[in-house]
PDB file of N, CA and C in Angstrom:
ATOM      1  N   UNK A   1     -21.135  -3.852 -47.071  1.00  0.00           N
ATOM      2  CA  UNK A   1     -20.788  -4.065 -45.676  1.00  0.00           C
ATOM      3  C   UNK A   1     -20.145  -5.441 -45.520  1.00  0.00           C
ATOM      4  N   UNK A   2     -18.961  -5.479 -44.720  1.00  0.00           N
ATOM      5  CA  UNK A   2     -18.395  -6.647 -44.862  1.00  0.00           C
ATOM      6  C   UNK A   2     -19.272  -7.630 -43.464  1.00  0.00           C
ATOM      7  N   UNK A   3     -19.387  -9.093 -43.734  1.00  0.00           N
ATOM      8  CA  UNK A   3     -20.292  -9.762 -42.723  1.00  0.00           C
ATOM      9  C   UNK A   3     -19.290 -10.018 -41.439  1.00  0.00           C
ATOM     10  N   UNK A   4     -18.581  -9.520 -41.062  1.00  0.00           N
ATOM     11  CA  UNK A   4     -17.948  -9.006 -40.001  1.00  0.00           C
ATOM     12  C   UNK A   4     -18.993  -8.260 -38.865  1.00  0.00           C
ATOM     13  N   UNK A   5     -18.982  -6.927 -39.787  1.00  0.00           N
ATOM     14  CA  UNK A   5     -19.910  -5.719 -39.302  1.00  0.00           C
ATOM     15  C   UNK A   5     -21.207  -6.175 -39.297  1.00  0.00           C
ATOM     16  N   UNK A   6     -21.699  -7.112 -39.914  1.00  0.00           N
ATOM     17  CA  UNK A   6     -23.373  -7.162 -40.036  1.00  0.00           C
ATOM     18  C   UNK A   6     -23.258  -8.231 -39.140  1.00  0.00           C
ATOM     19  N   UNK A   7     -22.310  -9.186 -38.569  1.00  0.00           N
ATOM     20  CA  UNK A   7     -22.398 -10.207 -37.707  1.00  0.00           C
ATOM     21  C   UNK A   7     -22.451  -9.288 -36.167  1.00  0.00           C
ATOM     22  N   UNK A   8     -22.018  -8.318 -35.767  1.00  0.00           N
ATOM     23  CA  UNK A   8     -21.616  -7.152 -34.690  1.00  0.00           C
ATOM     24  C   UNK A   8     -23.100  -6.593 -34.849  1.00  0.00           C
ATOM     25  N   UNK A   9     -24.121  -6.181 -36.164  1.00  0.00           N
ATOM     26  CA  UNK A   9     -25.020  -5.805 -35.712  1.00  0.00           C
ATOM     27  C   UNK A   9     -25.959  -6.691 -35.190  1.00  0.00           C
ATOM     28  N   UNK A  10     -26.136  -7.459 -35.753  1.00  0.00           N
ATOM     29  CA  UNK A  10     -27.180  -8.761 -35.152  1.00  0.00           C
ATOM     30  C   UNK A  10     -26.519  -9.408 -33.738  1.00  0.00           C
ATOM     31  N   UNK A  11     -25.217  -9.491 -32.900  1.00  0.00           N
ATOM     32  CA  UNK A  11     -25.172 -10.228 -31.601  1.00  0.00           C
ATOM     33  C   UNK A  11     -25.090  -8.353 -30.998  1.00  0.00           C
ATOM     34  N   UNK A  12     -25.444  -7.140 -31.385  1.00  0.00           N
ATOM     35  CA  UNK A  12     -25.754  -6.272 -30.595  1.00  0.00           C
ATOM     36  C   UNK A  12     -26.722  -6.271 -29.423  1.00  0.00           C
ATOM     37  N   UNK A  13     -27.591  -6.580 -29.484  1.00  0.00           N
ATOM     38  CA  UNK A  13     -28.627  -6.632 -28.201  1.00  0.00           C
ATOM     39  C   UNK A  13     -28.785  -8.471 -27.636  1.00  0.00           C
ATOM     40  N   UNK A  14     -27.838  -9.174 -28.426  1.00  0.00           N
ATOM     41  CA  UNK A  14     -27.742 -10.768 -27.886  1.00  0.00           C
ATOM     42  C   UNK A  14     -28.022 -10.645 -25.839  1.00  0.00           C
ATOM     43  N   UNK A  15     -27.442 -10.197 -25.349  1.00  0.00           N
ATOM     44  CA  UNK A  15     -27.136 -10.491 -24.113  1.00  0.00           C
ATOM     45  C   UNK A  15     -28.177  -9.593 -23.210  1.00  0.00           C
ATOM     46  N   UNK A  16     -28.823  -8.525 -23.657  1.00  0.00           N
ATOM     47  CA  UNK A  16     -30.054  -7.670 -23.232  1.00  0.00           C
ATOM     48  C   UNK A  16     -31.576  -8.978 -23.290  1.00  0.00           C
ATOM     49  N   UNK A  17     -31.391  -9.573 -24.616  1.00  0.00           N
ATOM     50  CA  UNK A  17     -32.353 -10.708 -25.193  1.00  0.00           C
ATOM     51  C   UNK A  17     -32.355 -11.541 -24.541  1.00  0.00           C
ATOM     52  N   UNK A  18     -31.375 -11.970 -23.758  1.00  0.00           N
ATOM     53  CA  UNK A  18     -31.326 -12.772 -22.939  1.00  0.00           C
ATOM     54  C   UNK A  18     -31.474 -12.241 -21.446  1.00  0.00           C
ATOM     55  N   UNK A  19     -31.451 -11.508 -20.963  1.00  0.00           N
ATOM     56  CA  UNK A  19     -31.825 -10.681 -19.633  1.00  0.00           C
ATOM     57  C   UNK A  19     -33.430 -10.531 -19.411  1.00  0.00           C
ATOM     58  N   UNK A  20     -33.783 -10.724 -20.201  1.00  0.00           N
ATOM     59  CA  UNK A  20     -35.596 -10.289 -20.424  1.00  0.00           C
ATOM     60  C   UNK A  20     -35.916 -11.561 -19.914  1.00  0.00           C
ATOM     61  N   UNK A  21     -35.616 -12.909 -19.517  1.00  0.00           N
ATOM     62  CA  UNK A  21     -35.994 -13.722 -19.175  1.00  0.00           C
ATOM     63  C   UNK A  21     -35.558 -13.883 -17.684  1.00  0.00           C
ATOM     64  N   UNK A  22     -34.627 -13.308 -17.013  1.00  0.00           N
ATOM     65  CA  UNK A  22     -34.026 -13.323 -15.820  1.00  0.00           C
ATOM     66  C   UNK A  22     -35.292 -12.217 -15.130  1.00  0.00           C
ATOM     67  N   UNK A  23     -35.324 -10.761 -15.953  1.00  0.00           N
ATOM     68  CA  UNK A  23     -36.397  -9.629 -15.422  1.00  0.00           C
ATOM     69  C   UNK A  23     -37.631  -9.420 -16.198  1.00  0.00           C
ATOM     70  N   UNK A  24     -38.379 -10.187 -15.535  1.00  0.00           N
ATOM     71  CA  UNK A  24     -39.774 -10.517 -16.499  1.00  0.00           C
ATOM     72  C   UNK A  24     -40.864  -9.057 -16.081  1.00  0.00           C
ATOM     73  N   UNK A  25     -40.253  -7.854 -15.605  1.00  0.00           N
ATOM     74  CA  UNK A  25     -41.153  -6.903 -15.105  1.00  0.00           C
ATOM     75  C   UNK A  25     -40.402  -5.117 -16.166  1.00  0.00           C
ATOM     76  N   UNK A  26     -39.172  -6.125 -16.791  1.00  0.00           N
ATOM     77  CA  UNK A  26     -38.763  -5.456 -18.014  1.00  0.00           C
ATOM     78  C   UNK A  26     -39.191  -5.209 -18.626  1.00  0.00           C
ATOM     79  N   UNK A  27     -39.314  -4.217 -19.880  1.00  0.00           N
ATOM     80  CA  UNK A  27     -39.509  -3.615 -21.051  1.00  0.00           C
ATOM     81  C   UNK A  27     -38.261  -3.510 -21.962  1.00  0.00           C
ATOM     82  N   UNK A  28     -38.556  -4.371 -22.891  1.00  0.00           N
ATOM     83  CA  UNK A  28     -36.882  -4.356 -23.920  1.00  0.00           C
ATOM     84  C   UNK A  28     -37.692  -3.496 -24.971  1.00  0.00           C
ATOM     85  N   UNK A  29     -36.954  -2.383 -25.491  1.00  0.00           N
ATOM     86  CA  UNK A  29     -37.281  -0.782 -26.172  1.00  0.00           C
ATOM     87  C   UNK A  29     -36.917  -0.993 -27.335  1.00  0.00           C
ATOM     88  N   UNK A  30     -35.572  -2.332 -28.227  1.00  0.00           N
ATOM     89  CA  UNK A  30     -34.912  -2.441 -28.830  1.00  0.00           C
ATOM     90  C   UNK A  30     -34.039  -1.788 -28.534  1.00  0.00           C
ATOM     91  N   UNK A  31     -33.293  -1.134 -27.904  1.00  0.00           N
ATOM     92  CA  UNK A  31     -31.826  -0.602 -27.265  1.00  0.00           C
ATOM     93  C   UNK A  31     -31.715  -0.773 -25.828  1.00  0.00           C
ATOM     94  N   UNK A  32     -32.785  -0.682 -25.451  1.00  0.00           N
ATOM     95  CA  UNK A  32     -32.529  -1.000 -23.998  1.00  0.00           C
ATOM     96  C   UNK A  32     -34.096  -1.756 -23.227  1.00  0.00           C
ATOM     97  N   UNK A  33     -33.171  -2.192 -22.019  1.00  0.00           N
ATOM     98  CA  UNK A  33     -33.921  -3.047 -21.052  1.00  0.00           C
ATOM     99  C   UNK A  33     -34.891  -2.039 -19.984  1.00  0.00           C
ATOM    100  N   UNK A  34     -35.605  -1.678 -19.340  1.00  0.00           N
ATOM    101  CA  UNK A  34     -35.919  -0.996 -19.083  1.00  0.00           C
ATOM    102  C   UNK A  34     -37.095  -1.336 -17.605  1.00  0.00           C
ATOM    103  N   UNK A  35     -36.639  -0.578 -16.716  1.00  0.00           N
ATOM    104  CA  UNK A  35     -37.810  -0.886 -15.088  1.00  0.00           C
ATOM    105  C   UNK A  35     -38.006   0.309 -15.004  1.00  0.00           C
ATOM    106  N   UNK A  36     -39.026   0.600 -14.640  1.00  0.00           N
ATOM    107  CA  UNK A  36     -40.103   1.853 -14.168  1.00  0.00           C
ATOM    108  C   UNK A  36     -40.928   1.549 -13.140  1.00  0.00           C
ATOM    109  N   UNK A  37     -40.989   2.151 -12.514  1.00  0.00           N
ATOM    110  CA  UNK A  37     -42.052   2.640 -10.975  1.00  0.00           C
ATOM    111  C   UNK A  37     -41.972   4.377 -11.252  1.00  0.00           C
ATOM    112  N   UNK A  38     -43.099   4.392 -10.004  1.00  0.00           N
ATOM    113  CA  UNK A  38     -43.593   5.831  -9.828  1.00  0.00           C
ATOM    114  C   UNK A  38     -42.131   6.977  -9.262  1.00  0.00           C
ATOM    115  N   UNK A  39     -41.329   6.141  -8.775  1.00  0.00           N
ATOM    116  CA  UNK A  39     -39.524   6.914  -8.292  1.00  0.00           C
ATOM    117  C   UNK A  39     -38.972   6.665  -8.809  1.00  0.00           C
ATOM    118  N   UNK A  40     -38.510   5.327  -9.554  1.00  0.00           N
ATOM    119  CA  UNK A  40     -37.711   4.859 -10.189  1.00  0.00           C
ATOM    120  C   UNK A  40     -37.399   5.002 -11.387  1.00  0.00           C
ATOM    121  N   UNK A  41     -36.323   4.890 -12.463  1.00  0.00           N
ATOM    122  CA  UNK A  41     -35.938   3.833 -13.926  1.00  0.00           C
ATOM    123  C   UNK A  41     -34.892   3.459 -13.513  1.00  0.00           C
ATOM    124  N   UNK A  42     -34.800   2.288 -14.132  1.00  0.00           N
ATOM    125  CA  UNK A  42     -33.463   1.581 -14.311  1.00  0.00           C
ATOM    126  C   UNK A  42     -33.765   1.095 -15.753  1.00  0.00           C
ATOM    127  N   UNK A  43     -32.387   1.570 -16.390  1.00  0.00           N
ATOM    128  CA  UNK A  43     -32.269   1.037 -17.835  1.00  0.00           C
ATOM    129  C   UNK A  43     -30.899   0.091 -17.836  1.00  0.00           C
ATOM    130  N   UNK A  44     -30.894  -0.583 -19.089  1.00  0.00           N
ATOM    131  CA  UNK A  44     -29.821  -1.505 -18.827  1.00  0.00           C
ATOM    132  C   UNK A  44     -29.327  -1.185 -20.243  1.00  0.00           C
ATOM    133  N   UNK A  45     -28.319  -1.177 -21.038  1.00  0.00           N
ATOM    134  CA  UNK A  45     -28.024  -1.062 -22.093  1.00  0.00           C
ATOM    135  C   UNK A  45     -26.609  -1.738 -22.310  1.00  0.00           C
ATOM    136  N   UNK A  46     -26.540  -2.382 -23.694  1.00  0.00           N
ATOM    137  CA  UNK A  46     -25.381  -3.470 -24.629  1.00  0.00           C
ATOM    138  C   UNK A  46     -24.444  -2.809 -25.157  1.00  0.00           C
ATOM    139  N   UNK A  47     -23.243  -2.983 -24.847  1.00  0.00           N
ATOM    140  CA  UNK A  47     -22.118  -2.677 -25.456  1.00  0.00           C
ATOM    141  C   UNK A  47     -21.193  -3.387 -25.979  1.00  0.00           C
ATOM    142  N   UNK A  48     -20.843  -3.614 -27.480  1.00  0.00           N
ATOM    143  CA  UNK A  48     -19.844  -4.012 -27.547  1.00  0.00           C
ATOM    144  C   UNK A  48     -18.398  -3.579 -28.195  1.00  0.00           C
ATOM    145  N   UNK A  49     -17.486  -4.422 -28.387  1.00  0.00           N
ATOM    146  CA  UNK A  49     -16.236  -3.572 -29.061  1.00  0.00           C
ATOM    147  C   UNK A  49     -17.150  -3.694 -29.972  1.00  0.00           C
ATOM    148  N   UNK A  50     -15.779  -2.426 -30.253  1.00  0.00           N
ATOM    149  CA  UNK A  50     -16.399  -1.982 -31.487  1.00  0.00           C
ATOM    150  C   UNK A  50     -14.841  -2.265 -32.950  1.00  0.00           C
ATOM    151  N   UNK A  51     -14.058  -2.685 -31.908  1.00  0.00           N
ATOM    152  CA  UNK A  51     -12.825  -3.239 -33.053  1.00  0.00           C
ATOM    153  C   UNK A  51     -12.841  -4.434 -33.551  1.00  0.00           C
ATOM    154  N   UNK A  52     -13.590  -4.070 -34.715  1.00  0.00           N
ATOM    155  CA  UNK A  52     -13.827  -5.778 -35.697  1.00  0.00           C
ATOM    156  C   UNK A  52     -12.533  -6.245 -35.980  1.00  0.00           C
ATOM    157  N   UNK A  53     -11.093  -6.194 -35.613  1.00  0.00           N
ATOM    158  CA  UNK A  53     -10.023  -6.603 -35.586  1.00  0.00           C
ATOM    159  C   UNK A  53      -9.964  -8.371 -34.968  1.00  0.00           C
ATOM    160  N   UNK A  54     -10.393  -7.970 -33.598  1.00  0.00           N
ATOM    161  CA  UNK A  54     -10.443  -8.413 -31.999  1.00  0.00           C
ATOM    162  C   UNK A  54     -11.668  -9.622 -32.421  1.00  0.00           C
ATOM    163  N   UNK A  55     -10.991 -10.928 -32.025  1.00  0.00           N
ATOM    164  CA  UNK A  55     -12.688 -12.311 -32.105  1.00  0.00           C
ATOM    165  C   UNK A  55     -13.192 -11.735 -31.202  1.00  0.00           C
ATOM    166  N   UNK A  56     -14.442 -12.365 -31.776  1.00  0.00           N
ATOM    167  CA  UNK A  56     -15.793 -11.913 -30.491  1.00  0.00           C
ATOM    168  C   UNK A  56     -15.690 -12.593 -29.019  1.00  0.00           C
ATOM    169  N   UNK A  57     -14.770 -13.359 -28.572  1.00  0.00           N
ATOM    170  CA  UNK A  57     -14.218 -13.846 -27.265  1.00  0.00           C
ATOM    171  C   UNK A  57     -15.107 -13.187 -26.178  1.00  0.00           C
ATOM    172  N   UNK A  58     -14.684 -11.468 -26.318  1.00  0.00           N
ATOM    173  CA  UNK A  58     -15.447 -10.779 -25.105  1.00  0.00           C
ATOM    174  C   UNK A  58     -16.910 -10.839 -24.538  1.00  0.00           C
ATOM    175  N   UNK A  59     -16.725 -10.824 -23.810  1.00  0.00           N
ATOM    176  CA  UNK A  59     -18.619 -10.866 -23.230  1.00  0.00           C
ATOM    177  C   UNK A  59     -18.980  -8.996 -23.393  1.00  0.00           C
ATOM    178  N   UNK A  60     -20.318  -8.931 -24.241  1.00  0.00           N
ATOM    179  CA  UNK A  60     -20.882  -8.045 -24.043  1.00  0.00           C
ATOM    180  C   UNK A  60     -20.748  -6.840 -22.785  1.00  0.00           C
ATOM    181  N   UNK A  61     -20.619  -5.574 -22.855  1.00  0.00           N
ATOM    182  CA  UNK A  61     -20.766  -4.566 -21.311  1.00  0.00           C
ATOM    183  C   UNK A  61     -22.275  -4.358 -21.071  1.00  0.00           C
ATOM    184  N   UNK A  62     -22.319  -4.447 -20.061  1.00  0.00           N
ATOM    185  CA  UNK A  62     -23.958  -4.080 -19.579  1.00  0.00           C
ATOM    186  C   UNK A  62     -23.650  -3.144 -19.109  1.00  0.00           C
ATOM    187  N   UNK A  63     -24.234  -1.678 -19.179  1.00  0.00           N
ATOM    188  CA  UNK A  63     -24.065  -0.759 -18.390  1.00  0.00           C
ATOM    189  C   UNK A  63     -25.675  -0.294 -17.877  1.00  0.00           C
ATOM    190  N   UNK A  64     -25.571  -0.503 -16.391  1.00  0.00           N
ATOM    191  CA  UNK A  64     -26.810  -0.107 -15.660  1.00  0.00           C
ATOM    192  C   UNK A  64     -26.924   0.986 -15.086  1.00  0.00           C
ATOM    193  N   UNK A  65     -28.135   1.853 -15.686  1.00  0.00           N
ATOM    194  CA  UNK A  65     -28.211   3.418 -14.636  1.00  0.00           C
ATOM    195  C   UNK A  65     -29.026   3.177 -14.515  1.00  0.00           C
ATOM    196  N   UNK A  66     -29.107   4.332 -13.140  1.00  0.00           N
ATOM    197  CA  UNK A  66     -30.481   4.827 -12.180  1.00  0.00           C
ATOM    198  C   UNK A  66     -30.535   5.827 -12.229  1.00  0.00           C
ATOM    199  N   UNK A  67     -32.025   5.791 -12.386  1.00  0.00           N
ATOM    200  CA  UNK A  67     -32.628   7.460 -12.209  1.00  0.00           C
ATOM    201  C   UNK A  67     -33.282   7.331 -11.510  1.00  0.00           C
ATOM    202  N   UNK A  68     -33.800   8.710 -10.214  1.00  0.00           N
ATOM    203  CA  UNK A  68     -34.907   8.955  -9.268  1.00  0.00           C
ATOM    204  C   UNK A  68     -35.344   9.863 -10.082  1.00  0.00           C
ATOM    205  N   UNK A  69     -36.607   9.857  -9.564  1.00  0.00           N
ATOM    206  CA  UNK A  69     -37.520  11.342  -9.957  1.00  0.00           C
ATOM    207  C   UNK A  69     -37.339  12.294  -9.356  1.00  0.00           C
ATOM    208  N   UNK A  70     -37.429  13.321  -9.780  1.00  0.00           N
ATOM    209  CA  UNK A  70     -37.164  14.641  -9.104  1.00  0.00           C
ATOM    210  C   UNK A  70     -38.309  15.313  -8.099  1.00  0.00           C
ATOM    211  N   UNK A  71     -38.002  16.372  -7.987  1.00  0.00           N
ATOM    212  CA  UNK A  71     -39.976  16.616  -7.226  1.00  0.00           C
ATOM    213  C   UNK A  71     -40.814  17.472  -8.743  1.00  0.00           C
ATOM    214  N   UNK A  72     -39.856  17.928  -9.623  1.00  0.00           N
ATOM    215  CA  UNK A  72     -40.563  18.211 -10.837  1.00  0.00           C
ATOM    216  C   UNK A  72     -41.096  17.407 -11.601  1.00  0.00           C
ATOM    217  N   UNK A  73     -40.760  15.896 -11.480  1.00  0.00           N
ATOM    218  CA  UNK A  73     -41.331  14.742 -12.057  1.00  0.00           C
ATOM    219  C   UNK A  73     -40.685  14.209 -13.519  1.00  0.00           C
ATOM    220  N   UNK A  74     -39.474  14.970 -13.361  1.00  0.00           N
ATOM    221  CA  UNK A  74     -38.428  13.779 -14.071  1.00  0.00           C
ATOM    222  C   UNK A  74     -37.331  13.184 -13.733  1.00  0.00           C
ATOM    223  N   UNK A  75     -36.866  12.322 -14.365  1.00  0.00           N
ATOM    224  CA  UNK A  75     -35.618  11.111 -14.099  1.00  0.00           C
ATOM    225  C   UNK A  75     -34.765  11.822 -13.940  1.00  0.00           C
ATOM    226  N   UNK A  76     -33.883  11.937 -12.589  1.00  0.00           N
ATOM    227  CA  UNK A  76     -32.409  12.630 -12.775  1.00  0.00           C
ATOM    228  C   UNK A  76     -31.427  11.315 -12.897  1.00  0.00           C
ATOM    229  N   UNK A  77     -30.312  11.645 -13.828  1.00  0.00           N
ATOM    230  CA  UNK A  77     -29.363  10.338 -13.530  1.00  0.00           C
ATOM    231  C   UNK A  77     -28.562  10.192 -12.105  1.00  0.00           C
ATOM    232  N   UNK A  78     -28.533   8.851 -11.433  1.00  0.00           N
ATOM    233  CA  UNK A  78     -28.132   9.095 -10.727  1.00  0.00           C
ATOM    234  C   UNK A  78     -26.727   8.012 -10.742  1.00  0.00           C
ATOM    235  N   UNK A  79     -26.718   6.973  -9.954  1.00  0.00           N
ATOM    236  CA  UNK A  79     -25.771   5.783 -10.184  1.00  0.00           C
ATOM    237  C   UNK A  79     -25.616   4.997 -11.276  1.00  0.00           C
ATOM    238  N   UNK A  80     -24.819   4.605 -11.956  1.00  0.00           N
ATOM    239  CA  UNK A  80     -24.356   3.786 -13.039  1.00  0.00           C
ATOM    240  C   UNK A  80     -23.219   2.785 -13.062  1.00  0.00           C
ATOM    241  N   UNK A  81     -23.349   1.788 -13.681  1.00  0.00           N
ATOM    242  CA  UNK A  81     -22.149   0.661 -13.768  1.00  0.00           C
ATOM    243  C   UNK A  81     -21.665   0.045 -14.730  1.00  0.00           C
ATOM    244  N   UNK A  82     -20.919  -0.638 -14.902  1.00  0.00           N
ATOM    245  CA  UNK A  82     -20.752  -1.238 -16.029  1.00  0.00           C
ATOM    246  C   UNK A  82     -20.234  -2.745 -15.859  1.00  0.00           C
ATOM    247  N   UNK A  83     -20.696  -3.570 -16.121  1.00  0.00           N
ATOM    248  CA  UNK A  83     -21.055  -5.302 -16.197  1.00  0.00           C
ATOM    249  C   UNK A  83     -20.357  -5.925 -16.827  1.00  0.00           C
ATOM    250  N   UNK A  84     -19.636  -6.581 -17.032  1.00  0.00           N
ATOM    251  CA  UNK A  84     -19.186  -7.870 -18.144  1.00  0.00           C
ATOM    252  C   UNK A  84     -18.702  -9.091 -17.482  1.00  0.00           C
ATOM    253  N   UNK A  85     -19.609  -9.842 -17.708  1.00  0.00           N
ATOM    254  CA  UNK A  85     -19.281 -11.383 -16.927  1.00  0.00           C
ATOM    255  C   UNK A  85     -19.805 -12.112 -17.981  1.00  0.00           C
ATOM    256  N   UNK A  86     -19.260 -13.238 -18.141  1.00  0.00           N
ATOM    257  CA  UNK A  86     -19.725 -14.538 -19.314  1.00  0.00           C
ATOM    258  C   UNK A  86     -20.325 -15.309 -19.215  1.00  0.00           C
ATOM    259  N   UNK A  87     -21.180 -15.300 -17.706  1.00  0.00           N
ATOM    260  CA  UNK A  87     -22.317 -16.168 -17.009  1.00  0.00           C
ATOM    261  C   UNK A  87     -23.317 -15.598 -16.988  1.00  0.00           C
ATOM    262  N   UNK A  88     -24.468 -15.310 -18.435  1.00  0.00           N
ATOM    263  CA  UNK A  88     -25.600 -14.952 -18.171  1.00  0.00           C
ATOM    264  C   UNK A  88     -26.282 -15.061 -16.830  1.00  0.00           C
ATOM    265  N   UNK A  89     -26.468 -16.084 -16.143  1.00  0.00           N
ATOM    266  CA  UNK A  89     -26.917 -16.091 -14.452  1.00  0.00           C
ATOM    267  C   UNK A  89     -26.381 -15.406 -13.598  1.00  0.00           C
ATOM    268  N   UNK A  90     -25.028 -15.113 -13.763  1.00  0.00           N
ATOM    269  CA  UNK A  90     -24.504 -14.263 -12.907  1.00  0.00           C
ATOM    270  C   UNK A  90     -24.254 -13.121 -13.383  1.00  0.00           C
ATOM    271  N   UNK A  91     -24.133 -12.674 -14.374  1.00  0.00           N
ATOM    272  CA  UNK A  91     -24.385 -11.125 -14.865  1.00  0.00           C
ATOM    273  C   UNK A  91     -25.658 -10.678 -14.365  1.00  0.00           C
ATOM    274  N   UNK A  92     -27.017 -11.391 -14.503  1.00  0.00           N
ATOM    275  CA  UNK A  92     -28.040 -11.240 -13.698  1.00  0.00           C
ATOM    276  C   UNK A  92     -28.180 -10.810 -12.166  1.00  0.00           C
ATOM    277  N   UNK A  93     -27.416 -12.284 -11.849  1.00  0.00           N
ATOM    278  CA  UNK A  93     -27.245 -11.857 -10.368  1.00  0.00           C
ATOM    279  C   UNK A  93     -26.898 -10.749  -9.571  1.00  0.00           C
ATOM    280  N   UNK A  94     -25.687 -10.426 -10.348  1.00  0.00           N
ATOM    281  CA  UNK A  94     -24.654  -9.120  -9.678  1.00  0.00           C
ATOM    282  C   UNK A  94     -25.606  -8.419  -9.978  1.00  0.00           C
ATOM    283  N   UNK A  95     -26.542  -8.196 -11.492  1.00  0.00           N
ATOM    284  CA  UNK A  95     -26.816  -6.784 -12.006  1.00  0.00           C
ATOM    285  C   UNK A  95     -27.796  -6.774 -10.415  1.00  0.00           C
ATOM    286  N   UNK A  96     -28.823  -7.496 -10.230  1.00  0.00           N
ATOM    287  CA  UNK A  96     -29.803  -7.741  -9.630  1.00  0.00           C
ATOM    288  C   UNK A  96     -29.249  -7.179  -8.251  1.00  0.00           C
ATOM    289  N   UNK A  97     -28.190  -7.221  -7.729  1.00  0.00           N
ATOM    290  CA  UNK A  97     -27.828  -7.083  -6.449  1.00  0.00           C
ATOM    291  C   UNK A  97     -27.623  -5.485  -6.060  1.00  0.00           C
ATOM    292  N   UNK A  98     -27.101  -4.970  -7.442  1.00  0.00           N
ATOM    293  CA  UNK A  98     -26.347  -3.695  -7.560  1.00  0.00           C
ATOM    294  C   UNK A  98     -27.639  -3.058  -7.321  1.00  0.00           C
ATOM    295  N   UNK A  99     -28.488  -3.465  -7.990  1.00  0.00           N
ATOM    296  CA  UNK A  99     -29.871  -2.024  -8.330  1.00  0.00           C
ATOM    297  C   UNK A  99     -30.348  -2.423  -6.992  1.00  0.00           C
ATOM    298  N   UNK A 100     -30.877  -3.760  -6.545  1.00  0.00           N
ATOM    299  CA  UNK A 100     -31.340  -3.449  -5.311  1.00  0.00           C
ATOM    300  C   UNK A 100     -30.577  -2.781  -3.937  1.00  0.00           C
ATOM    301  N   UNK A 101     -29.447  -2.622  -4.045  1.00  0.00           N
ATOM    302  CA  UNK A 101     -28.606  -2.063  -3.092  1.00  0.00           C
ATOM    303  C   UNK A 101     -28.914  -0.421  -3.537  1.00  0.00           C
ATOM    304  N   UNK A 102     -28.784  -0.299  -4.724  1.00  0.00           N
ATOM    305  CA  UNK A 102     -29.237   0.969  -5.301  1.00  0.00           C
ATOM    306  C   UNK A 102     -30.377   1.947  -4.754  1.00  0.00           C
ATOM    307  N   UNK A 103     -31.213   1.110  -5.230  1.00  0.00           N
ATOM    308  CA  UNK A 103     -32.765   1.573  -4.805  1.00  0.00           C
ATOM    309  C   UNK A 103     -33.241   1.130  -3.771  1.00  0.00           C
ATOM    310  N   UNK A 104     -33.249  -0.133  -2.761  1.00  0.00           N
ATOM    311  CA  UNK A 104     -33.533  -0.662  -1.924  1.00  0.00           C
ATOM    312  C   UNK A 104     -35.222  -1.525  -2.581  1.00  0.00           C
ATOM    313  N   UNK A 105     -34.905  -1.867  -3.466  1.00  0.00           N
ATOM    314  CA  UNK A 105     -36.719  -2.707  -3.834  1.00  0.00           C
ATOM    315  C   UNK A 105     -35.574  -3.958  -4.519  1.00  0.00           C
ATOM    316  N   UNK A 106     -36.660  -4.801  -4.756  1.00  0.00           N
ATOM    317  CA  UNK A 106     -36.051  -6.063  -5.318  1.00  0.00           C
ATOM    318  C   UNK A 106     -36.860  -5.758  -7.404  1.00  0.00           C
ATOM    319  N   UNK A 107     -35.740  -6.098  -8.678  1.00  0.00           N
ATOM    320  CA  UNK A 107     -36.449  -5.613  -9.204  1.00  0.00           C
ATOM    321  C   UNK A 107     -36.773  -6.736 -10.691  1.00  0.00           C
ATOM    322  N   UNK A 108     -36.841  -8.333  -9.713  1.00  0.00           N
ATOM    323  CA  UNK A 108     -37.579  -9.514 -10.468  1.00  0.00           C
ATOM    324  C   UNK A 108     -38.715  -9.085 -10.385  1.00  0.00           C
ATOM    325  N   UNK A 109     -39.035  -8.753  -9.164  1.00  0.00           N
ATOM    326  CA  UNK A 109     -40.704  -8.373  -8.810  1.00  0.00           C
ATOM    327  C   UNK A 109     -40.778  -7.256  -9.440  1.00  0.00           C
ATOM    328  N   UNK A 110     -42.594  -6.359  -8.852  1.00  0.00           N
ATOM    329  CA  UNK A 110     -42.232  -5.438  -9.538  1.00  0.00           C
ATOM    330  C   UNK A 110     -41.652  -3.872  -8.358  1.00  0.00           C
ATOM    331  N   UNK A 111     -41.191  -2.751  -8.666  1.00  0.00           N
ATOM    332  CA  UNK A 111     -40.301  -2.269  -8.088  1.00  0.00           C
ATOM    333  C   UNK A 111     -41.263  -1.109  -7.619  1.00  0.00           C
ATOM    334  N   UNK A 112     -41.937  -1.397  -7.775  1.00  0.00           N
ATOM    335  CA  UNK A 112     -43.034  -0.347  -7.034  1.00  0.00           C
ATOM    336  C   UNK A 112     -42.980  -0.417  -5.585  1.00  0.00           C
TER     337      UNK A 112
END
């Protein structure tokens, strides 16, 4: 494996690793970030290129979905986005704004 590719696997979840400190009511799964309540998930998940051509310049994609529960008592998908800003604080921020506009709970706290 050239250390190109093994440098792409190790800054894979860089920017999720760093989100766990912004949402301390998170669960990081190793692929994803993760909020749960009794209606809710919100998962957060890392994307990056994937053309080892291209310097690593780009900021990571965060892509955030929501799921409600159903009345059968599972997650349907519902809203989703996709993130890339180069200001850990403000990738936070926005993410933070989106889900609560989403769901209507705030989800530093917990989202119950």
């Amino acid at each position: 494996m050239s250390e190109r590719f093994l440098g792409y696997i190790k800054k894979q979840m860089e920017t999720l690793k760093l989100l766990r400190d912004y949402f301390p009511t998170a669960v990081f799964t190793g692929k994803c970030l993760v909020f749960i309540s009794e209606d809710w998930r919100v998962e957060l998940t890392e994307h990056k290129d994937s053309d080892f051509s291209k310097p690593d310049a780009e900021p990571s994609v965060i892509r955030v979905r929501i799921f409600k529960k159903a009345l059968n008592g599972d997650f349907v998908p519902g809203h989703y986005e996709d993130f890339q800003l180069a200001s850990i604080g403000e990738l936070a921020e926005q993410i933070e704004k989106y889900v609560q506009s989403a769901i209507g709970r705030n989800i530093r706290e917990n989202i119950e």
